[in-house]
N, C-alpha and C. Protein backbone atom coordinates (compact mmCIF):
# COMPACT_ATOMS: atom_id res chain seq x y z
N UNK A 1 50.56 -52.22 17.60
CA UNK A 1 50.26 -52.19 19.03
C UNK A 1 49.90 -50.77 19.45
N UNK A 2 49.25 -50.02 20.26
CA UNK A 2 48.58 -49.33 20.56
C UNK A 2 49.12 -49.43 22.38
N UNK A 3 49.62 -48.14 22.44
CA UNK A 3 49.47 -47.52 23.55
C UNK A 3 49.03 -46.93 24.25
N UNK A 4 48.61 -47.37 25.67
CA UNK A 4 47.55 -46.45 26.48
C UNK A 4 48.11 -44.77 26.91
N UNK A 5 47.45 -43.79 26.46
CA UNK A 5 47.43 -42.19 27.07
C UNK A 5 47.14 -42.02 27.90
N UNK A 6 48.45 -40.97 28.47
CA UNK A 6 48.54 -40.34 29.21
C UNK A 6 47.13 -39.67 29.77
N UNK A 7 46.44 -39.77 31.00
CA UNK A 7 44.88 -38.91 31.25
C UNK A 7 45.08 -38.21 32.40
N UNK A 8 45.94 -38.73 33.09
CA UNK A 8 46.53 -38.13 34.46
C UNK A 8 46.40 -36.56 34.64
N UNK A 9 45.62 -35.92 34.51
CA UNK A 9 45.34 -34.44 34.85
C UNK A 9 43.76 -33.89 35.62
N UNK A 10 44.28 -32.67 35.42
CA UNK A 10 42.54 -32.65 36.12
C UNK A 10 41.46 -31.56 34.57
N UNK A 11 40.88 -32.42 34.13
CA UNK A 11 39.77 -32.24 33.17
C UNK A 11 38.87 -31.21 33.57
N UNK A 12 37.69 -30.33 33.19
CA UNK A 12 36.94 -29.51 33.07
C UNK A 12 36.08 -29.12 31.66
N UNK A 13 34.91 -29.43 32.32
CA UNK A 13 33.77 -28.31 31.14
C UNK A 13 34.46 -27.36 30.85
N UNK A 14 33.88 -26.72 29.35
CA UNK A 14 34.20 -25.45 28.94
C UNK A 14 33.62 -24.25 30.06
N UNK A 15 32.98 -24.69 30.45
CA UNK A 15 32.04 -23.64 31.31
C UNK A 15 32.70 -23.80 33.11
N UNK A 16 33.35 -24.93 33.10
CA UNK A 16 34.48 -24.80 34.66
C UNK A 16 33.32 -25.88 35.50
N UNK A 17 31.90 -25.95 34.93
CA UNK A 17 31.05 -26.52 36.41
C UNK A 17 31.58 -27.84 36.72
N UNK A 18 31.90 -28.73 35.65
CA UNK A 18 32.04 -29.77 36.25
C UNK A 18 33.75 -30.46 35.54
N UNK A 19 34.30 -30.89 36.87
CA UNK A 19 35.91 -30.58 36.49
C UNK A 19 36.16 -32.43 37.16
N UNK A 20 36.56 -32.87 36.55
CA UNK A 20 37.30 -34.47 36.73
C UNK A 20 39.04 -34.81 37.00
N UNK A 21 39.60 -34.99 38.53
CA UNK A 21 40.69 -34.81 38.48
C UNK A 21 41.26 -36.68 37.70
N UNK A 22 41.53 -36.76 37.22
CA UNK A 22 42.08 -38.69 37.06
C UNK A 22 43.91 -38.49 37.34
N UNK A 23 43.58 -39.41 38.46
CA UNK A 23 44.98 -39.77 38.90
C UNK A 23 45.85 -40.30 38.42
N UNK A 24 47.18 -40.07 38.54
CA UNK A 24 47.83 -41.22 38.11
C UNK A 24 47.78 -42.61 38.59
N UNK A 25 46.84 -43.02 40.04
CA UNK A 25 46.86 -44.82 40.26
C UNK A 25 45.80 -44.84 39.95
N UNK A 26 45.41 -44.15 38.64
CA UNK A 26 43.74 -45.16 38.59
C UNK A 26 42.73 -44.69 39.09
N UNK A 27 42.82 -43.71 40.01
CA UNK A 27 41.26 -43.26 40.56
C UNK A 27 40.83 -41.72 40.44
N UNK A 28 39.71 -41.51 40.17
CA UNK A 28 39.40 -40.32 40.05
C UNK A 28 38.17 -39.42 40.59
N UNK A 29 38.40 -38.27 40.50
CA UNK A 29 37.65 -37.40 41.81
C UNK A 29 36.44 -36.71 41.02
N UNK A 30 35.25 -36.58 40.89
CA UNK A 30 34.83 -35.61 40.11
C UNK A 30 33.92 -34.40 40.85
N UNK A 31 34.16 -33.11 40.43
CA UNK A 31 33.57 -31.97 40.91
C UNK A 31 32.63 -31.53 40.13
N UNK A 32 31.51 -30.95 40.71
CA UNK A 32 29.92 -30.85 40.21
C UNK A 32 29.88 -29.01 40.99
N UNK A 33 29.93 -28.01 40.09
CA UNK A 33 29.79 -26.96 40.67
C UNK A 33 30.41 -26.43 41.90
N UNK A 34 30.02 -26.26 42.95
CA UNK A 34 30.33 -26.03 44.38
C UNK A 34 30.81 -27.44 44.77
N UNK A 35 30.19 -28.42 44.75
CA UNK A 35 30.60 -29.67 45.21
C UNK A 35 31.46 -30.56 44.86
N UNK A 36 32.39 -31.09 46.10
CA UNK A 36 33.49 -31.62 45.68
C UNK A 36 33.37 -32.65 45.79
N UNK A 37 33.75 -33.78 45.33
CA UNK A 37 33.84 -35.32 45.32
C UNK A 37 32.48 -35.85 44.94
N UNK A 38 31.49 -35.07 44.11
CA UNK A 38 30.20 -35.54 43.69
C UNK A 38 30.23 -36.99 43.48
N UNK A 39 31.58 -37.08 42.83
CA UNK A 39 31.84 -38.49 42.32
C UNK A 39 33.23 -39.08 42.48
N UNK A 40 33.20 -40.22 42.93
CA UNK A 40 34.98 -41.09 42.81
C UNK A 40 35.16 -42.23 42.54
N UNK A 41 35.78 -42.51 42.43
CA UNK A 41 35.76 -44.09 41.76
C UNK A 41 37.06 -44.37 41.18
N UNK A 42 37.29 -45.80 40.54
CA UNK A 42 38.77 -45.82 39.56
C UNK A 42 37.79 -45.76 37.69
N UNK A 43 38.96 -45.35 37.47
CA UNK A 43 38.93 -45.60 35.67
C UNK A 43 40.25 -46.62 35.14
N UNK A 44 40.27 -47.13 33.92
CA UNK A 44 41.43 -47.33 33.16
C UNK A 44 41.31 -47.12 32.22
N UNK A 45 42.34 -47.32 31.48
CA UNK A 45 42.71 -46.54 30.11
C UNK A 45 43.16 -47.95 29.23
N UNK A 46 42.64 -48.08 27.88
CA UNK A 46 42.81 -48.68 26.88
C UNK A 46 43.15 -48.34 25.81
N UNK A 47 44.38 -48.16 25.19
CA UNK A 47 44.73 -47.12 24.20
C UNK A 47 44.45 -45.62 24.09
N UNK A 48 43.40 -45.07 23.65
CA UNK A 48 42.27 -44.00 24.26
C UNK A 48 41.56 -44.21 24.75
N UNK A 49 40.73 -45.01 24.92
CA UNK A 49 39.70 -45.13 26.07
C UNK A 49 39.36 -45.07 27.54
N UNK A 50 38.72 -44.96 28.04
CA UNK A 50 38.51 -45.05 29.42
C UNK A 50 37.33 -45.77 29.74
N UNK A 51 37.52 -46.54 30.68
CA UNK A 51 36.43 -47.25 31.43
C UNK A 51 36.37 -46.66 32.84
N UNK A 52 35.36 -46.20 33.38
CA UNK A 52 35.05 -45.49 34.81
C UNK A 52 34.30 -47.00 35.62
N UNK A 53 34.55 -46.59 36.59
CA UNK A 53 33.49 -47.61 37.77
C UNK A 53 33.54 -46.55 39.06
N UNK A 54 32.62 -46.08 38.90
CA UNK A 54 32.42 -45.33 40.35
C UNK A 54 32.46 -46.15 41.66
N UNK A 55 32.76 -45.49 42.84
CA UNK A 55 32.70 -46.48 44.46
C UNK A 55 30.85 -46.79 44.33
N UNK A 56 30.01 -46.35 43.89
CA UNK A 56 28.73 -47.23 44.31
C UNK A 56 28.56 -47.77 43.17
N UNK A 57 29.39 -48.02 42.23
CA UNK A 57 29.11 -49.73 40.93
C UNK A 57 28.28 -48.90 39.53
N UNK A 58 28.47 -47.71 40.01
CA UNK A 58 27.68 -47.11 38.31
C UNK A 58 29.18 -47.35 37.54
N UNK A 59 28.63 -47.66 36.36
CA UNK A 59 29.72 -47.40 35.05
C UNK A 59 29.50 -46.55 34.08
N UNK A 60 30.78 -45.62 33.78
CA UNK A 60 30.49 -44.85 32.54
C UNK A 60 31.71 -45.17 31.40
N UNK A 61 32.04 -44.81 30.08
CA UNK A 61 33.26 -44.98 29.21
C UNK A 61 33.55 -43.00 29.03
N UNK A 62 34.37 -43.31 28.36
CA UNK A 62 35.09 -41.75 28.07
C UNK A 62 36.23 -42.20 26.48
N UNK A 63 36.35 -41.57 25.83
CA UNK A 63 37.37 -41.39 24.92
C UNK A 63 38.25 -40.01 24.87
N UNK A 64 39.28 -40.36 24.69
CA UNK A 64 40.37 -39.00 24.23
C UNK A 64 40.56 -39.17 23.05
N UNK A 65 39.66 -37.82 22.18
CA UNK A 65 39.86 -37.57 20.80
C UNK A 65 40.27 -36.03 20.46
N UNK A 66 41.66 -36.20 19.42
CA UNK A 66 41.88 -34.82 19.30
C UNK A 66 42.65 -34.12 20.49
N UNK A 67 43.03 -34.70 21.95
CA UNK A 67 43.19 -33.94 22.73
C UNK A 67 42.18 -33.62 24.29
N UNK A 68 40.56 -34.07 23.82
CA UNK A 68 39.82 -33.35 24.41
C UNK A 68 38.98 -35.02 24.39
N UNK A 69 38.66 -34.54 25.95
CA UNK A 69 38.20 -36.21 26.44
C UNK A 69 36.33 -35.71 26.37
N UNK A 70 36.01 -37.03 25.94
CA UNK A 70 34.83 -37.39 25.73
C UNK A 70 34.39 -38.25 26.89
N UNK A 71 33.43 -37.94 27.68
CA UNK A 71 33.15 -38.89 28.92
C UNK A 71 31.69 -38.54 28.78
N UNK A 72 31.18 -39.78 28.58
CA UNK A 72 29.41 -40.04 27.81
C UNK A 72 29.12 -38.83 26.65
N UNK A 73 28.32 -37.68 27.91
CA UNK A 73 27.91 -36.55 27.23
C UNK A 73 28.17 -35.59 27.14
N UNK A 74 29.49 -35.69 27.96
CA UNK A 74 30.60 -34.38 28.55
C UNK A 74 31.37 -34.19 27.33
N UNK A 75 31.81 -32.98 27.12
CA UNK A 75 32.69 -32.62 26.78
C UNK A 75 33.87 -31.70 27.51
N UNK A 76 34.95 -32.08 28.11
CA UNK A 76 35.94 -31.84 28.71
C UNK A 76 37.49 -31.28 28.06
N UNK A 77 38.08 -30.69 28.71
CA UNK A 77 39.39 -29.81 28.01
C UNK A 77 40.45 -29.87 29.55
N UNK A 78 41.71 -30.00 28.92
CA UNK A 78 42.82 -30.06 29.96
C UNK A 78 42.45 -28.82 30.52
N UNK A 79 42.26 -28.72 31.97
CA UNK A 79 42.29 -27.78 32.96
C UNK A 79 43.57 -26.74 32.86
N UNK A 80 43.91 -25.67 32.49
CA UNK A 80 45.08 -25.06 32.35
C UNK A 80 45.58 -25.26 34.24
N UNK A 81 47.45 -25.04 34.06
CA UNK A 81 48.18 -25.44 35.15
C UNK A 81 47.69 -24.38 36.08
N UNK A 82 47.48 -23.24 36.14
CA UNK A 82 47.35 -22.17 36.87
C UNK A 82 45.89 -22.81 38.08
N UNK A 83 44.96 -22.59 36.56
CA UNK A 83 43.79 -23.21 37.79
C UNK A 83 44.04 -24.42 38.56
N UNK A 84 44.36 -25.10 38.26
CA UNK A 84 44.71 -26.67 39.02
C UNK A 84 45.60 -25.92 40.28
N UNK A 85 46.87 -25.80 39.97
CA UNK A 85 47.71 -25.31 41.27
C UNK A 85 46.31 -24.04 42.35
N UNK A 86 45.44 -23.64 41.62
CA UNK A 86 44.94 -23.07 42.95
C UNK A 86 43.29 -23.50 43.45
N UNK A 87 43.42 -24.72 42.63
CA UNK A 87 42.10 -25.55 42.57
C UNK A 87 40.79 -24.80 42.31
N UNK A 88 40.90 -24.55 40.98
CA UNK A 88 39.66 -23.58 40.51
C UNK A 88 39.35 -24.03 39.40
N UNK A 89 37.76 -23.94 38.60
CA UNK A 89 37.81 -24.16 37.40
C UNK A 89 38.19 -23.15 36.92
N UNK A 90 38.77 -23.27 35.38
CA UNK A 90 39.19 -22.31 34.33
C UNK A 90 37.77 -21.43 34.17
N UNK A 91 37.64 -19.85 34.00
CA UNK A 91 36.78 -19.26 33.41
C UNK A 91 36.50 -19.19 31.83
């Protein structure tokens, strides 16, 4: 049996532009540079996986491999605690 992971944090490019908070109920916020809430919607989680549905009906998937989430063409890394508590991407 296979258990669903933990995703509940807020995600980021290596480069900080584009940062994905996923909630713990399921929904998630995504930031595009300067702009906040570019994107929102719910996701769920299937063992590693993720299924996204944005609020206007686009769908994307994501995997957590290694640690480091895969969402289409993104490559994403846990946001260190510092930046999150002052809502910044990591440099």
């Amino acid at each position: 049996m296979t258990s669903d992971i933990d995703v509940a944090r807020r995600w980021a490019t290596a480069d900080g532009y584009i940062r994905q908070e996923l909630r713990a109920d399921g929904r998630y916020d995504e930031a595009r540079g300067e702009r906040r809430s570019a994107y929102t919607g719910r996701y769920t989680v299937t063992g590693s996986h993720l299924d996204y549905v944005d609020d206007t009906g686009f769908t994307a998937t994501g995997d957590i491999r290694g640690g480091v989430l895969h969402h289409e063409h993104l490559v994403l890394h846990r946001e260190p605690a510092a930046a999150h508590r002052r809502g910044q991407a990591p440099r």
